[in-house]
PDB file of N, CA and C in Angstrom:
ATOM      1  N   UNK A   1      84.595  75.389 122.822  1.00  0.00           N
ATOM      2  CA  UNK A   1      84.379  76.830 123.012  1.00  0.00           C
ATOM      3  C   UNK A   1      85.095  77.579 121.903  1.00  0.00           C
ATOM      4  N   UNK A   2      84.343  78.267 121.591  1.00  0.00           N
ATOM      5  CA  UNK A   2      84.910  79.373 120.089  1.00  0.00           C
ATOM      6  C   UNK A   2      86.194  80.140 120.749  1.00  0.00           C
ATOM      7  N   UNK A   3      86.781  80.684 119.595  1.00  0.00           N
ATOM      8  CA  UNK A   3      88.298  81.985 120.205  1.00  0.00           C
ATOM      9  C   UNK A   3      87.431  83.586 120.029  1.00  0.00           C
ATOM     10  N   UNK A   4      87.824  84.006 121.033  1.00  0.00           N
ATOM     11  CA  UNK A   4      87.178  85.160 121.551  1.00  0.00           C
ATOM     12  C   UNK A   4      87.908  86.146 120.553  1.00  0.00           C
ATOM     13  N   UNK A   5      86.671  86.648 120.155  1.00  0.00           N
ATOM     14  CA  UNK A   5      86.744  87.802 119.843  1.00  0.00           C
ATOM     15  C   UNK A   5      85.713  88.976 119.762  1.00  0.00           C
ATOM     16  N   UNK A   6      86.047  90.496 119.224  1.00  0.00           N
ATOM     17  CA  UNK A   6      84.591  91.464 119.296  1.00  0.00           C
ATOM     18  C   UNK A   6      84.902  92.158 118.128  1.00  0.00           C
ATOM     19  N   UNK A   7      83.736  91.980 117.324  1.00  0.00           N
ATOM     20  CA  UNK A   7      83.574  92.906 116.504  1.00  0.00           C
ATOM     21  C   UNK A   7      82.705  94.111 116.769  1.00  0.00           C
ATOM     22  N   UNK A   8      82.891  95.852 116.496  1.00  0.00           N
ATOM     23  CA  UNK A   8      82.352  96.758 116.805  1.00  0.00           C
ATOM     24  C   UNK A   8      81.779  97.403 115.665  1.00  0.00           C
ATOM     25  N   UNK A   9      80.218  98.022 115.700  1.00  0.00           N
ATOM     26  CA  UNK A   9      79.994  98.566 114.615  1.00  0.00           C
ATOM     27  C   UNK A   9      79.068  99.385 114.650  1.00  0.00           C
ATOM     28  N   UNK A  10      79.595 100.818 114.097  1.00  0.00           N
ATOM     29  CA  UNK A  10      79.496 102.279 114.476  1.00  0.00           C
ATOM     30  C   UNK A  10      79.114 102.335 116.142  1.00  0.00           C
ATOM     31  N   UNK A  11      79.975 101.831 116.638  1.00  0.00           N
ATOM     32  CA  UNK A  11      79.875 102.058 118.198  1.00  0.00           C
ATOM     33  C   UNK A  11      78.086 101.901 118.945  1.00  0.00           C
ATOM     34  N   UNK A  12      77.424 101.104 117.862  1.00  0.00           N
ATOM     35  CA  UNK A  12      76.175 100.738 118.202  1.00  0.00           C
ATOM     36  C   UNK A  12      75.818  99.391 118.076  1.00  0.00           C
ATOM     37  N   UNK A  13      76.567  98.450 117.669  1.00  0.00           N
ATOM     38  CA  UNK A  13      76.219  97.161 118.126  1.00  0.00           C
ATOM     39  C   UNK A  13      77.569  96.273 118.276  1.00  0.00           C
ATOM     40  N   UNK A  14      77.720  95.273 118.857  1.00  0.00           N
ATOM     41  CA  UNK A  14      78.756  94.345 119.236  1.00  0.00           C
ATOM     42  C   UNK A  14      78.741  92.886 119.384  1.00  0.00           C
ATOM     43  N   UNK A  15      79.548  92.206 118.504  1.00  0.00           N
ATOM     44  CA  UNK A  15      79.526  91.042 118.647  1.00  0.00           C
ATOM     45  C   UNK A  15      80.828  90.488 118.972  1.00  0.00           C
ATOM     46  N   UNK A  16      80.538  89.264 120.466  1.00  0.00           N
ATOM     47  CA  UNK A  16      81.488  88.837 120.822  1.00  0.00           C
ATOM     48  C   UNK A  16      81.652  87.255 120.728  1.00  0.00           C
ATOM     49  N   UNK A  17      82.559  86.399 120.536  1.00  0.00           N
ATOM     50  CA  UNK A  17      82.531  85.002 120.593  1.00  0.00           C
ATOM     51  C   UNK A  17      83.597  84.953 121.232  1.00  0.00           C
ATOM     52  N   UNK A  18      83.252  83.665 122.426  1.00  0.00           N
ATOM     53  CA  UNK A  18      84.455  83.204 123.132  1.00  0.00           C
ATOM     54  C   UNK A  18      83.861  83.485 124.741  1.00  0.00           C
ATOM     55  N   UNK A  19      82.165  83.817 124.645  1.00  0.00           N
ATOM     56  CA  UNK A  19      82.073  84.209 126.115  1.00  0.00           C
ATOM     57  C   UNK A  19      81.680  83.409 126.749  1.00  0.00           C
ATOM     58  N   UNK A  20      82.130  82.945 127.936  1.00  0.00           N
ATOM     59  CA  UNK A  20      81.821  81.960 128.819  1.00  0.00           C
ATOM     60  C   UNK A  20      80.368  82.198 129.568  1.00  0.00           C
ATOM     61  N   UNK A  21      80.362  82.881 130.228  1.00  0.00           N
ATOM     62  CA  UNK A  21      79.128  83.607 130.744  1.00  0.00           C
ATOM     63  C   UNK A  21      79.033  85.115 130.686  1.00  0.00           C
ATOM     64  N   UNK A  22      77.449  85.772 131.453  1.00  0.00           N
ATOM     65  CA  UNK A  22      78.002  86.853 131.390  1.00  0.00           C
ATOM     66  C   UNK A  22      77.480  87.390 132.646  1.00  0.00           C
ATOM     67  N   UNK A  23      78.414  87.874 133.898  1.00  0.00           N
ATOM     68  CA  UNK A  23      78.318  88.045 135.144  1.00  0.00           C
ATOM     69  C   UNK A  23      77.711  89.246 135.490  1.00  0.00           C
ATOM     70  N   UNK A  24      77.426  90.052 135.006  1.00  0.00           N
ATOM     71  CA  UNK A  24      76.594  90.603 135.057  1.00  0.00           C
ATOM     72  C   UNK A  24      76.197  91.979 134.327  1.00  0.00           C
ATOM     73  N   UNK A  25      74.904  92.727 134.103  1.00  0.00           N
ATOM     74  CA  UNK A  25      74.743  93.938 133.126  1.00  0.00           C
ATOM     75  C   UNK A  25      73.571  94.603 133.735  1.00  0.00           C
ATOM     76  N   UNK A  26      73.905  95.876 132.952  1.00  0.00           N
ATOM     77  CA  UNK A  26      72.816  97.321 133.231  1.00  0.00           C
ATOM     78  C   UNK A  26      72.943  98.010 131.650  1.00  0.00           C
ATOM     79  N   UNK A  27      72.356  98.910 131.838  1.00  0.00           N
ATOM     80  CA  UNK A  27      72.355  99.803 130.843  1.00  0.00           C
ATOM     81  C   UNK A  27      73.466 100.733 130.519  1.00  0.00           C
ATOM     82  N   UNK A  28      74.469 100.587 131.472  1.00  0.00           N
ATOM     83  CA  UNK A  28      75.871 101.743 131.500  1.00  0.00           C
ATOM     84  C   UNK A  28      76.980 100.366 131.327  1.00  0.00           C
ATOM     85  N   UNK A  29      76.563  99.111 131.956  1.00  0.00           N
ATOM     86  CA  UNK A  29      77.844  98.228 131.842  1.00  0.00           C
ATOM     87  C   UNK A  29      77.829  96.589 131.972  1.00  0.00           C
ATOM     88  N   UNK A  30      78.429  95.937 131.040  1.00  0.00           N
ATOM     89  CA  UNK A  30      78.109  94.754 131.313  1.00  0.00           C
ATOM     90  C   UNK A  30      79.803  93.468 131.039  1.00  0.00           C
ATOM     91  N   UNK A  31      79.649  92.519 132.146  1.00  0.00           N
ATOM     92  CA  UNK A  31      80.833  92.215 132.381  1.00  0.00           C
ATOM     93  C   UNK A  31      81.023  91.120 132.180  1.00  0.00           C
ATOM     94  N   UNK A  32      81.567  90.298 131.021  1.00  0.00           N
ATOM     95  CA  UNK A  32      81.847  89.227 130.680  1.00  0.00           C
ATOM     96  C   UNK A  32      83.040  88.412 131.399  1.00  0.00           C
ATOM     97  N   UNK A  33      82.695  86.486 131.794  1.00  0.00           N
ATOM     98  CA  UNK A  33      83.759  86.035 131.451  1.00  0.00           C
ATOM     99  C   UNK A  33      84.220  85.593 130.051  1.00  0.00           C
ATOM    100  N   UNK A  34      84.990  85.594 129.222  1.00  0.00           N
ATOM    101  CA  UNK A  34      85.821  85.335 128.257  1.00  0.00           C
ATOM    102  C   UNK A  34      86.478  84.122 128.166  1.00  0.00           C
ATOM    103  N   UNK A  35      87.141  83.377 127.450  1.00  0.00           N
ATOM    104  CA  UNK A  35      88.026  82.283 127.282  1.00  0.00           C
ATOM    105  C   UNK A  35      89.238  83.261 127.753  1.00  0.00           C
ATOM    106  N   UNK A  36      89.237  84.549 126.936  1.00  0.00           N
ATOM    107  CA  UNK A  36      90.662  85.154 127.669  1.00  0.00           C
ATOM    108  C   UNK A  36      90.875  85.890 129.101  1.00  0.00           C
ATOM    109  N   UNK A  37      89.529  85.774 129.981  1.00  0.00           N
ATOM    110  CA  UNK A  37      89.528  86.331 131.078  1.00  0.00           C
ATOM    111  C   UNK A  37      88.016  87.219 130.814  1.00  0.00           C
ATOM    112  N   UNK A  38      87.852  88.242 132.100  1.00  0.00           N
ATOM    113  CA  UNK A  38      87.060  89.430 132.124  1.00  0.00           C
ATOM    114  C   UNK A  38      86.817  90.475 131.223  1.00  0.00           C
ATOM    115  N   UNK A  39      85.943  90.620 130.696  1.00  0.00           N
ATOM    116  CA  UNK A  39      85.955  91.812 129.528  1.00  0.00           C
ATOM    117  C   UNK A  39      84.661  92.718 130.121  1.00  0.00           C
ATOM    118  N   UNK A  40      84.894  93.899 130.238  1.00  0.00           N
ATOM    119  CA  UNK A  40      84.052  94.459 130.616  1.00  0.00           C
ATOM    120  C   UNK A  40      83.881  95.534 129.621  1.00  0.00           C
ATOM    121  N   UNK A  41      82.558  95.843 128.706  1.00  0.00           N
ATOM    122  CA  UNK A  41      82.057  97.257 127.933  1.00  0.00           C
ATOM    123  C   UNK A  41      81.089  98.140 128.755  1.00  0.00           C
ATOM    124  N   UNK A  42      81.685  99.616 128.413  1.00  0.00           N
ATOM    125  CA  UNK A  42      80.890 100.401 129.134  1.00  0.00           C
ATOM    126  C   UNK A  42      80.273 101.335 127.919  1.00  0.00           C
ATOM    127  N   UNK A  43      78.673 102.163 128.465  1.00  0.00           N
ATOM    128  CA  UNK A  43      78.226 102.290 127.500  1.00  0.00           C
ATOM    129  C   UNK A  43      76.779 102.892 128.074  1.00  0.00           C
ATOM    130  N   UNK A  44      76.174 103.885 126.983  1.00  0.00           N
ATOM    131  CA  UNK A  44      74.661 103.830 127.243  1.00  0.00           C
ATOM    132  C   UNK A  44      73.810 103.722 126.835  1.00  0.00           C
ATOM    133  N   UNK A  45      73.160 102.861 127.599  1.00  0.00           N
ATOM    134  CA  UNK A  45      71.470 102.236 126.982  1.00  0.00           C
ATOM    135  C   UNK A  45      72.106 101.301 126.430  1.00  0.00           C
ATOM    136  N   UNK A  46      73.052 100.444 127.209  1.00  0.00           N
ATOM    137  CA  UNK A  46      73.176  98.892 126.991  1.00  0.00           C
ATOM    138  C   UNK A  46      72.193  98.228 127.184  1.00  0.00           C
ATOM    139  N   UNK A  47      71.913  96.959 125.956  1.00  0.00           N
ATOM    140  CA  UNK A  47      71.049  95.455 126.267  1.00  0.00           C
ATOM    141  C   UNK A  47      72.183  94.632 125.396  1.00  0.00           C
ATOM    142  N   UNK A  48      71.640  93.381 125.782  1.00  0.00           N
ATOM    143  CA  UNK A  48      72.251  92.344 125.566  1.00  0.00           C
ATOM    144  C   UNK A  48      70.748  91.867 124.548  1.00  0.00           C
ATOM    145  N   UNK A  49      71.225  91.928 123.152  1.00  0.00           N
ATOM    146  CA  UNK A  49      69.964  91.472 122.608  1.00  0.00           C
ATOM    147  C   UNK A  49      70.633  89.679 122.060  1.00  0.00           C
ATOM    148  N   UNK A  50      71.406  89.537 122.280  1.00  0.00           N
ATOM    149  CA  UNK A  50      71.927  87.595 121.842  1.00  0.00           C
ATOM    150  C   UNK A  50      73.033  87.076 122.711  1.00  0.00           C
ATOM    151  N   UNK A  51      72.442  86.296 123.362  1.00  0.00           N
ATOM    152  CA  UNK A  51      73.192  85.486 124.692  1.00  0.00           C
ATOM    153  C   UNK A  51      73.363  84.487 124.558  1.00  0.00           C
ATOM    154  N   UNK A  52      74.480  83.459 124.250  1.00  0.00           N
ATOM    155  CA  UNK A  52      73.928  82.015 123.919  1.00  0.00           C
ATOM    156  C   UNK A  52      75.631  81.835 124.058  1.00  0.00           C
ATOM    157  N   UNK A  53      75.448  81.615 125.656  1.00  0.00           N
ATOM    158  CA  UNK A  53      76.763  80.984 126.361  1.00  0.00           C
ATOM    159  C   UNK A  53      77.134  79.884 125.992  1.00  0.00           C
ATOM    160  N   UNK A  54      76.353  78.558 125.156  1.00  0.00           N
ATOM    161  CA  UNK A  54      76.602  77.220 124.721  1.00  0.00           C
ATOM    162  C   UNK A  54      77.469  77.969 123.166  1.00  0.00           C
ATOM    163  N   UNK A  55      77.325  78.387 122.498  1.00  0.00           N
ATOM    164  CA  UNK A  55      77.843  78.630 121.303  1.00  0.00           C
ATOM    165  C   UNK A  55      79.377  79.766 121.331  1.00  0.00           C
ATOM    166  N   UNK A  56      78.718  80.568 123.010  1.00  0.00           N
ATOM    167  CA  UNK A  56      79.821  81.044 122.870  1.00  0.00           C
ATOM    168  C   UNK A  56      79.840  82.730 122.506  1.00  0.00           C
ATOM    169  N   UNK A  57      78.568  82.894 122.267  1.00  0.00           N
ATOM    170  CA  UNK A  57      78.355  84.255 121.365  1.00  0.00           C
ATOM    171  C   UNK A  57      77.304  85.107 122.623  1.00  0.00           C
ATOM    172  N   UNK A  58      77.589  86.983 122.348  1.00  0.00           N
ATOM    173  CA  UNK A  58      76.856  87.671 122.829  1.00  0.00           C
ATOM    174  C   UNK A  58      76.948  88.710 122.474  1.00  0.00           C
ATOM    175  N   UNK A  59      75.979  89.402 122.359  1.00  0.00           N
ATOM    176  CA  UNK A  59      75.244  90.412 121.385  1.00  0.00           C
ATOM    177  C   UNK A  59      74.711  91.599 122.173  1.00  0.00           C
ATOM    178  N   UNK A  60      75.822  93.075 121.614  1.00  0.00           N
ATOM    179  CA  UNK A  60      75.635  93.901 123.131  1.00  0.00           C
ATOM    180  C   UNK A  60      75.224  95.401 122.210  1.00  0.00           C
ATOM    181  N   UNK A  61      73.670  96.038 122.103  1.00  0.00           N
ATOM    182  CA  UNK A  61      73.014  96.779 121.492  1.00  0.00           C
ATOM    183  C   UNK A  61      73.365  98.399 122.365  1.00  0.00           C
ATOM    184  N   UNK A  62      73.494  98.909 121.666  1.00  0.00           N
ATOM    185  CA  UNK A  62      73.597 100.573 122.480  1.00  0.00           C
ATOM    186  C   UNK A  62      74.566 101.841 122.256  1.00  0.00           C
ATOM    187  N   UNK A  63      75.165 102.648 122.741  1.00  0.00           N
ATOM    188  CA  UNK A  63      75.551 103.421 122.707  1.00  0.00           C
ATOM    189  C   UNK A  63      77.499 103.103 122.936  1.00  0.00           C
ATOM    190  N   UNK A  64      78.202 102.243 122.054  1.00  0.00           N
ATOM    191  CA  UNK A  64      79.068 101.535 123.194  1.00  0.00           C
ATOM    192  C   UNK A  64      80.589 102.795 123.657  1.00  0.00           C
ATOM    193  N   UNK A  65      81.066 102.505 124.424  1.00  0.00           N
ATOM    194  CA  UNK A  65      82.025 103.993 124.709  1.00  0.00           C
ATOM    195  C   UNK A  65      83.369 103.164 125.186  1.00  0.00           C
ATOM    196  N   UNK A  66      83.453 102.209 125.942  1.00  0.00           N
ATOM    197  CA  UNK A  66      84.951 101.223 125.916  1.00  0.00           C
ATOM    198  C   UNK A  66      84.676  99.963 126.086  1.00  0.00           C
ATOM    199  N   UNK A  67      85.931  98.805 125.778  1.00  0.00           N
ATOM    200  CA  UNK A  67      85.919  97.872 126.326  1.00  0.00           C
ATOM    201  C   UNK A  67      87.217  98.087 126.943  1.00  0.00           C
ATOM    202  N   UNK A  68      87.172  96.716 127.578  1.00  0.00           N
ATOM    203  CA  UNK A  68      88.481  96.831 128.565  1.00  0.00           C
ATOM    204  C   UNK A  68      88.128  95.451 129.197  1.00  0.00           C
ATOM    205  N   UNK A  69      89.847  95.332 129.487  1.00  0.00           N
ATOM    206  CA  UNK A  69      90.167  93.747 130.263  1.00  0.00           C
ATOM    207  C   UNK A  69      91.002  94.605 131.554  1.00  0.00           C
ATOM    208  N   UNK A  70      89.741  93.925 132.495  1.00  0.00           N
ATOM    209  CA  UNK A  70      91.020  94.056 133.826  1.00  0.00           C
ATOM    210  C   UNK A  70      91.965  93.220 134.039  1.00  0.00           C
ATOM    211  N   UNK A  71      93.474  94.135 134.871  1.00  0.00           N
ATOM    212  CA  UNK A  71      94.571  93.315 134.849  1.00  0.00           C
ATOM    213  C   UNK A  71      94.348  91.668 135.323  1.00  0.00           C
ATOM    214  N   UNK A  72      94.995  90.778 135.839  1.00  0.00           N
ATOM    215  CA  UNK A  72      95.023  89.328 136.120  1.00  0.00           C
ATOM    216  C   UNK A  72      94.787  89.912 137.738  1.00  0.00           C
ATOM    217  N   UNK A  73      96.001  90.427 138.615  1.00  0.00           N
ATOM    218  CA  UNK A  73      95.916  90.849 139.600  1.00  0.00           C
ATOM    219  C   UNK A  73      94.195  90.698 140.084  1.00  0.00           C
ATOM    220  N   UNK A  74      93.917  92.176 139.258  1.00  0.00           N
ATOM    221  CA  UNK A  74      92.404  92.380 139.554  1.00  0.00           C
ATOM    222  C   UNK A  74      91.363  91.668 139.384  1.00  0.00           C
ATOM    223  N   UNK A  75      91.386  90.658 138.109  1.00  0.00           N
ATOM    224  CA  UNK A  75      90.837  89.495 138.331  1.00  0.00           C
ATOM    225  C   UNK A  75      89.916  88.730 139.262  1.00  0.00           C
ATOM    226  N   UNK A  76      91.158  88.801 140.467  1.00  0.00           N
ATOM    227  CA  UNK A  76      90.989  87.863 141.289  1.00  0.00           C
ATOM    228  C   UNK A  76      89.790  88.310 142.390  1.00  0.00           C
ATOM    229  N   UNK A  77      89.934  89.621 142.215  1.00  0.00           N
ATOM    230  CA  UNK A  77      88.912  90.469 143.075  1.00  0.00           C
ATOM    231  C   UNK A  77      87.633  89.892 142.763  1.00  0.00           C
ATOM    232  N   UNK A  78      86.374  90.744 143.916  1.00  0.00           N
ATOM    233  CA  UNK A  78      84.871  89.780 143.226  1.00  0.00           C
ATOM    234  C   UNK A  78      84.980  90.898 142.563  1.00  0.00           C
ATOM    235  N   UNK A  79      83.835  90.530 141.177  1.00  0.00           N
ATOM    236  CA  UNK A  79      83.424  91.119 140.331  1.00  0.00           C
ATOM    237  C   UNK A  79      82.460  92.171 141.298  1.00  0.00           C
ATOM    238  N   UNK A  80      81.854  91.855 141.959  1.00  0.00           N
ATOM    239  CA  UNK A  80      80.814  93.316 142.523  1.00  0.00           C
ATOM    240  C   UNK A  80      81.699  94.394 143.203  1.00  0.00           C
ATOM    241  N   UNK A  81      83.224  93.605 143.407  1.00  0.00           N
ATOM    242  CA  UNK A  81      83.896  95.219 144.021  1.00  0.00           C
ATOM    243  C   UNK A  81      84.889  95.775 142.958  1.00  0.00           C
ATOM    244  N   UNK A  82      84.496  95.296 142.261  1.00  0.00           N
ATOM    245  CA  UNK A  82      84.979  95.998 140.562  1.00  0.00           C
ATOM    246  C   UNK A  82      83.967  97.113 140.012  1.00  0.00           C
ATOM    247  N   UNK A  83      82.589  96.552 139.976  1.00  0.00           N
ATOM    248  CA  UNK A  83      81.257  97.142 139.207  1.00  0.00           C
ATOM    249  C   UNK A  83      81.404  98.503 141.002  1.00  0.00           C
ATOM    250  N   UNK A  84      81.119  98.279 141.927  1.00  0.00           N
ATOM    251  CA  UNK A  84      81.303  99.154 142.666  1.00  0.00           C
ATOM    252  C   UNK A  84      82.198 100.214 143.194  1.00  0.00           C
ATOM    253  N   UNK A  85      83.308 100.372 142.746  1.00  0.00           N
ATOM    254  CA  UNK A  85      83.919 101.605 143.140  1.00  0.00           C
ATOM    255  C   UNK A  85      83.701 102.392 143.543  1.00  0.00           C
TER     256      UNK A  85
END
């Protein structure tokens, strides 16, 4: 598995390596596992135009506005009562 990382560019496309899967997405948000944990980008008129969990890489097209790692704590929570608040 590759070392995670994201490159951002002009806040309209994103490339990440190091993603394990990706648990789930919409057009406002989509929530990665990571080698380093949960990464979640929020955003609008998200797609995922390159997915390729064997290599490690994913490819996130749109409007992007944050990323963010939830704490470990929170982690542990399910991911749908994270995306739900």
């Amino acid at each position: 598995m590759s070392e995670h990382n994201i490159s951002i560019f002009a806040r309209k496309h994103m490339e990440i390596s190091g993603a394990v899967s990706v648990l789930s997405f919409d057009d406002e948000q989509v929530v990665l596992k990571t080698t380093m944990g949960l990464c979640c980008v929020r955003g609008n008129g998200l797609t995922v135009s390159k997915l390729d969990c064997d290599g490690g890489e994913v490819f996130v097209d749109g409007q992007i506005c944050s990323v963010y790692y939830p704490e470990q704590s929170e982690e542990k929570r399910s991911v749908f009562s994270k995306i739900f608040k």
